[in-house]
N, C-alpha and C. Protein backbone atom coordinates (compact mmCIF):
# COMPACT_ATOMS: atom_id res chain seq x y z
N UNK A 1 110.51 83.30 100.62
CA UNK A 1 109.73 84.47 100.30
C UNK A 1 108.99 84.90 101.56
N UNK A 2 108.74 86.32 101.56
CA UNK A 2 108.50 86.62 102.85
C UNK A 2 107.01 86.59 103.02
N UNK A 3 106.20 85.81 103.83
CA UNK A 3 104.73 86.76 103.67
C UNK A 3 104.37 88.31 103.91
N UNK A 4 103.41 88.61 103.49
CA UNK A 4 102.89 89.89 103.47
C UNK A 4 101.48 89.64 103.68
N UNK A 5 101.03 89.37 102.70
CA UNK A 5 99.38 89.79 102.73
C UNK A 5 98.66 88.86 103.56
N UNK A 6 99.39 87.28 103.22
CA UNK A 6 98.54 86.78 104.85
C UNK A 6 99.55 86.14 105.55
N UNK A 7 100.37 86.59 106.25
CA UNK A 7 101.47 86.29 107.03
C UNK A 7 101.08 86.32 108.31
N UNK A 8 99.47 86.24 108.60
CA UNK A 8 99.17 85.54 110.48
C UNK A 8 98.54 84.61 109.65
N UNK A 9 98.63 84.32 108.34
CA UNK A 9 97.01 83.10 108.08
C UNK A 9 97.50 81.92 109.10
N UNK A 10 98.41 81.25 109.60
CA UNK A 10 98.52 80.31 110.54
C UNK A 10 98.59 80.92 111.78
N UNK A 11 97.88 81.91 112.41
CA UNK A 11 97.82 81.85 113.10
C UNK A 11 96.19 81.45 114.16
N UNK A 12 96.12 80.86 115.52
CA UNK A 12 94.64 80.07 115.77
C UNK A 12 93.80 81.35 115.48
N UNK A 13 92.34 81.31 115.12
CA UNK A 13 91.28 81.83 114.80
C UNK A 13 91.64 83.47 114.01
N UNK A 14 92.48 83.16 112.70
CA UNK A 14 92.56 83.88 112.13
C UNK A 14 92.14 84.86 111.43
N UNK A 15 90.93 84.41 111.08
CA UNK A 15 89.42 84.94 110.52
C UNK A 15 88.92 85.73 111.22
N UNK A 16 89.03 85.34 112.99
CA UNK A 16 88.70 86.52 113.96
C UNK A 16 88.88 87.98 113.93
N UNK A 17 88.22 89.06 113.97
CA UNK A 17 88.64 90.37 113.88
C UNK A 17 89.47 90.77 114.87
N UNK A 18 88.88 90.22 115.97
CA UNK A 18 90.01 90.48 117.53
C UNK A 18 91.35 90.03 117.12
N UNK A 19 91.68 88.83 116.14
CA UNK A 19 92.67 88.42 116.12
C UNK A 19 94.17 89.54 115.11
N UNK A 20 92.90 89.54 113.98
CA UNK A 20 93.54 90.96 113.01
C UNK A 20 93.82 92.18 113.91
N UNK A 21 92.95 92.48 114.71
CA UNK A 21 93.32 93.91 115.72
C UNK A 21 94.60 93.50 116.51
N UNK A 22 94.63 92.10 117.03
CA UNK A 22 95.83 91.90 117.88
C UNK A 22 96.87 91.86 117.12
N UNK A 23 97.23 91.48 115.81
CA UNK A 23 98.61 91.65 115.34
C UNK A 23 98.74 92.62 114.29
N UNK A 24 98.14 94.06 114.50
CA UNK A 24 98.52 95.03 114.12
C UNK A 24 97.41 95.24 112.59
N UNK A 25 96.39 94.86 113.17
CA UNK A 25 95.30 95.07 111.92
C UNK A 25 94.30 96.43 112.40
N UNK A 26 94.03 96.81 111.26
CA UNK A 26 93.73 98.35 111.35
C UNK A 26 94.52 99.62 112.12
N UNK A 27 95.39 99.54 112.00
CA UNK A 27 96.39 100.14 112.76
C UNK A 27 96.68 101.21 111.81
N UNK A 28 96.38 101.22 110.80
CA UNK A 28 96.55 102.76 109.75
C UNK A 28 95.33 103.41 109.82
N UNK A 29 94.17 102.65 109.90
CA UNK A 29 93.16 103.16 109.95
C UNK A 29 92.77 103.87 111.08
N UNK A 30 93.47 103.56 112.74
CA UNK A 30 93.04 104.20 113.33
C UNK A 30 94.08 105.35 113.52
N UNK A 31 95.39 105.53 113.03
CA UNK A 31 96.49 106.15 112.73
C UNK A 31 95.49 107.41 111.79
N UNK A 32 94.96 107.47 111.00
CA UNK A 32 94.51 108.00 109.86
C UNK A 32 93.24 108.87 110.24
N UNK A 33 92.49 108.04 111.06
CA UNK A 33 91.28 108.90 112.13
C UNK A 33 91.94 110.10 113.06
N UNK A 34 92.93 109.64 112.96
CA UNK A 34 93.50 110.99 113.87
C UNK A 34 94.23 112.11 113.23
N UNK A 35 94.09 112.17 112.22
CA UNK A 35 94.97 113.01 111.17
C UNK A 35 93.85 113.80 110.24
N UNK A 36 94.30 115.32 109.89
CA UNK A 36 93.45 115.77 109.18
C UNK A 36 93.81 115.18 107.58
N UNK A 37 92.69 116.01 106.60
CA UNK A 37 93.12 115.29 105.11
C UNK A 37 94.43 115.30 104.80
N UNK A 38 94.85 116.82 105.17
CA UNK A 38 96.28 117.46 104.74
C UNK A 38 97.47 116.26 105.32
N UNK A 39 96.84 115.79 106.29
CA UNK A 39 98.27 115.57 107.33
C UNK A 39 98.23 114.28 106.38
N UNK A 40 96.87 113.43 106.24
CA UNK A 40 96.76 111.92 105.59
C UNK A 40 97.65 112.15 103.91
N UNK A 41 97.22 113.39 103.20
CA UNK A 41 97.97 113.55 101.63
C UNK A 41 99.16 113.35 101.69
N UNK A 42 100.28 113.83 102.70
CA UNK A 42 101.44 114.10 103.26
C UNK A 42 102.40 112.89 103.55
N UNK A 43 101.33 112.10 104.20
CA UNK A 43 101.69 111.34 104.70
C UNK A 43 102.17 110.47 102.77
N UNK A 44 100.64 110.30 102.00
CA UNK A 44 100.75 109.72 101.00
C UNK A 44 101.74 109.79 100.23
N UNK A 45 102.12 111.58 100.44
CA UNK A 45 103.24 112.41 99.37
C UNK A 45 104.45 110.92 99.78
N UNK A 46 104.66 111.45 101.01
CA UNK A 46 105.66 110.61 101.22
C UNK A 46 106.21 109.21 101.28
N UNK A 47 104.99 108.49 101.18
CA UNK A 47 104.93 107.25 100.72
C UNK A 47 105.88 107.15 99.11
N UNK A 48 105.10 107.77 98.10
CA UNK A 48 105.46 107.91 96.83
C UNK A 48 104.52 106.93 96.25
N UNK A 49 103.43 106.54 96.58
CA UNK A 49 102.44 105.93 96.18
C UNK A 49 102.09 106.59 94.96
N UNK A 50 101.91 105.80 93.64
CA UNK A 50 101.28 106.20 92.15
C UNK A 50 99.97 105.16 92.07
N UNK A 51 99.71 105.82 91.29
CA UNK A 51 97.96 104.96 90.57
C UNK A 51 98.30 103.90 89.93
N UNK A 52 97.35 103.42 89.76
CA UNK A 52 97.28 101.80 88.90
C UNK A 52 96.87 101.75 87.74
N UNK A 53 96.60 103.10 87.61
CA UNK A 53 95.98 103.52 85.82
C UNK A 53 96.66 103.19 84.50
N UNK A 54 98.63 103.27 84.62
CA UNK A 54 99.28 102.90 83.33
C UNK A 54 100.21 104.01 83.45
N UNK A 55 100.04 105.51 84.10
CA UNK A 55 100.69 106.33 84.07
C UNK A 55 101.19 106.67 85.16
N UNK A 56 101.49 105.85 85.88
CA UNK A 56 101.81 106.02 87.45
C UNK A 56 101.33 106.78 88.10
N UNK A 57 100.59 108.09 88.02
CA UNK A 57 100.32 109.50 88.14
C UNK A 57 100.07 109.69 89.95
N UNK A 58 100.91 110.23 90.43
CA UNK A 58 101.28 110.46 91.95
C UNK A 58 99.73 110.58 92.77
N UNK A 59 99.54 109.60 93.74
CA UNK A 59 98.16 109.38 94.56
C UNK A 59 97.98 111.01 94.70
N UNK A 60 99.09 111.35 95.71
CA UNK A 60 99.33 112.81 96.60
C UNK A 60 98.62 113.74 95.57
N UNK A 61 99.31 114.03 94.71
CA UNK A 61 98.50 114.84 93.41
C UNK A 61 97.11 114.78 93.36
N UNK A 62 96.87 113.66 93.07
CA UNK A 62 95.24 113.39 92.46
C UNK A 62 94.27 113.87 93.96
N UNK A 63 94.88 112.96 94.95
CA UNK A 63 93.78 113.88 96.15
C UNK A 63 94.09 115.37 96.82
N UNK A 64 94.89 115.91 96.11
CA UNK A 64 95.70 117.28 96.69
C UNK A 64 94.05 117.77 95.41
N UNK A 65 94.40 117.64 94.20
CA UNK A 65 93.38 118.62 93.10
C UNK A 65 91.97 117.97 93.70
N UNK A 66 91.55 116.71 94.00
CA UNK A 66 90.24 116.42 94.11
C UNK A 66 89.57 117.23 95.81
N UNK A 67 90.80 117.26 96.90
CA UNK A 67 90.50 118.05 97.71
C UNK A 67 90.28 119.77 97.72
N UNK A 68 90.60 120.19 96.50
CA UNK A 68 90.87 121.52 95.91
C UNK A 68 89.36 121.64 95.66
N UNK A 69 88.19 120.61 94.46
CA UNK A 69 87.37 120.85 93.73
C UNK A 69 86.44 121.30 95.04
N UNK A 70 85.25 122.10 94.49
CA UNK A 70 84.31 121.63 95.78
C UNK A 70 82.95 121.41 95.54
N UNK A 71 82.95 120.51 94.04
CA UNK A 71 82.09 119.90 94.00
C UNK A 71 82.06 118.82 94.36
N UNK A 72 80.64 118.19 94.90
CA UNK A 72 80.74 116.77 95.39
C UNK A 72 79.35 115.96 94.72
N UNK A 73 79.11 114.65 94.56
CA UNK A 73 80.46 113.90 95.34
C UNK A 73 81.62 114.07 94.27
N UNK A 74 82.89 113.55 94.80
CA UNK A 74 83.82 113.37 94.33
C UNK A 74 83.97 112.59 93.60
């Protein structure tokens, strides 16, 4: 089975943040700072990412209408 979620845990001082930055930790996040909302939804569209609610109901959707409202907070 392949790791995923902690697939550096053996690696030395893992816990380190320097260490997470060195093998590709936060790397969406700073991918994502550089992108407007539109470009980040898009990106989501294309993922095909759904909710965890029961109804799958498409991420892209839900922040496409919540970026629409302009009441806040959200």
């Amino acid at each position: 089975m392949e790791k995923i979620l902690l697939k550096n845990i053996d690696k030395s001082d893992s816990q380190e943040i320097y260490v997470y930055e060195k093998f590709g930790g936060y790397s969406a996040l700073k991918k994502a700072l550089k992108m407007s909302p539109q470009e980040i939804i898009d990106e989501i569209q294309l993922s095909g990412l759904v909710g965890r609610g029961g109804a799958a109901f498409p991420v892209a959707k839900k922040w496409t209408f919540a970026r629409q409202e302009p009441a806040t907070p959200k």
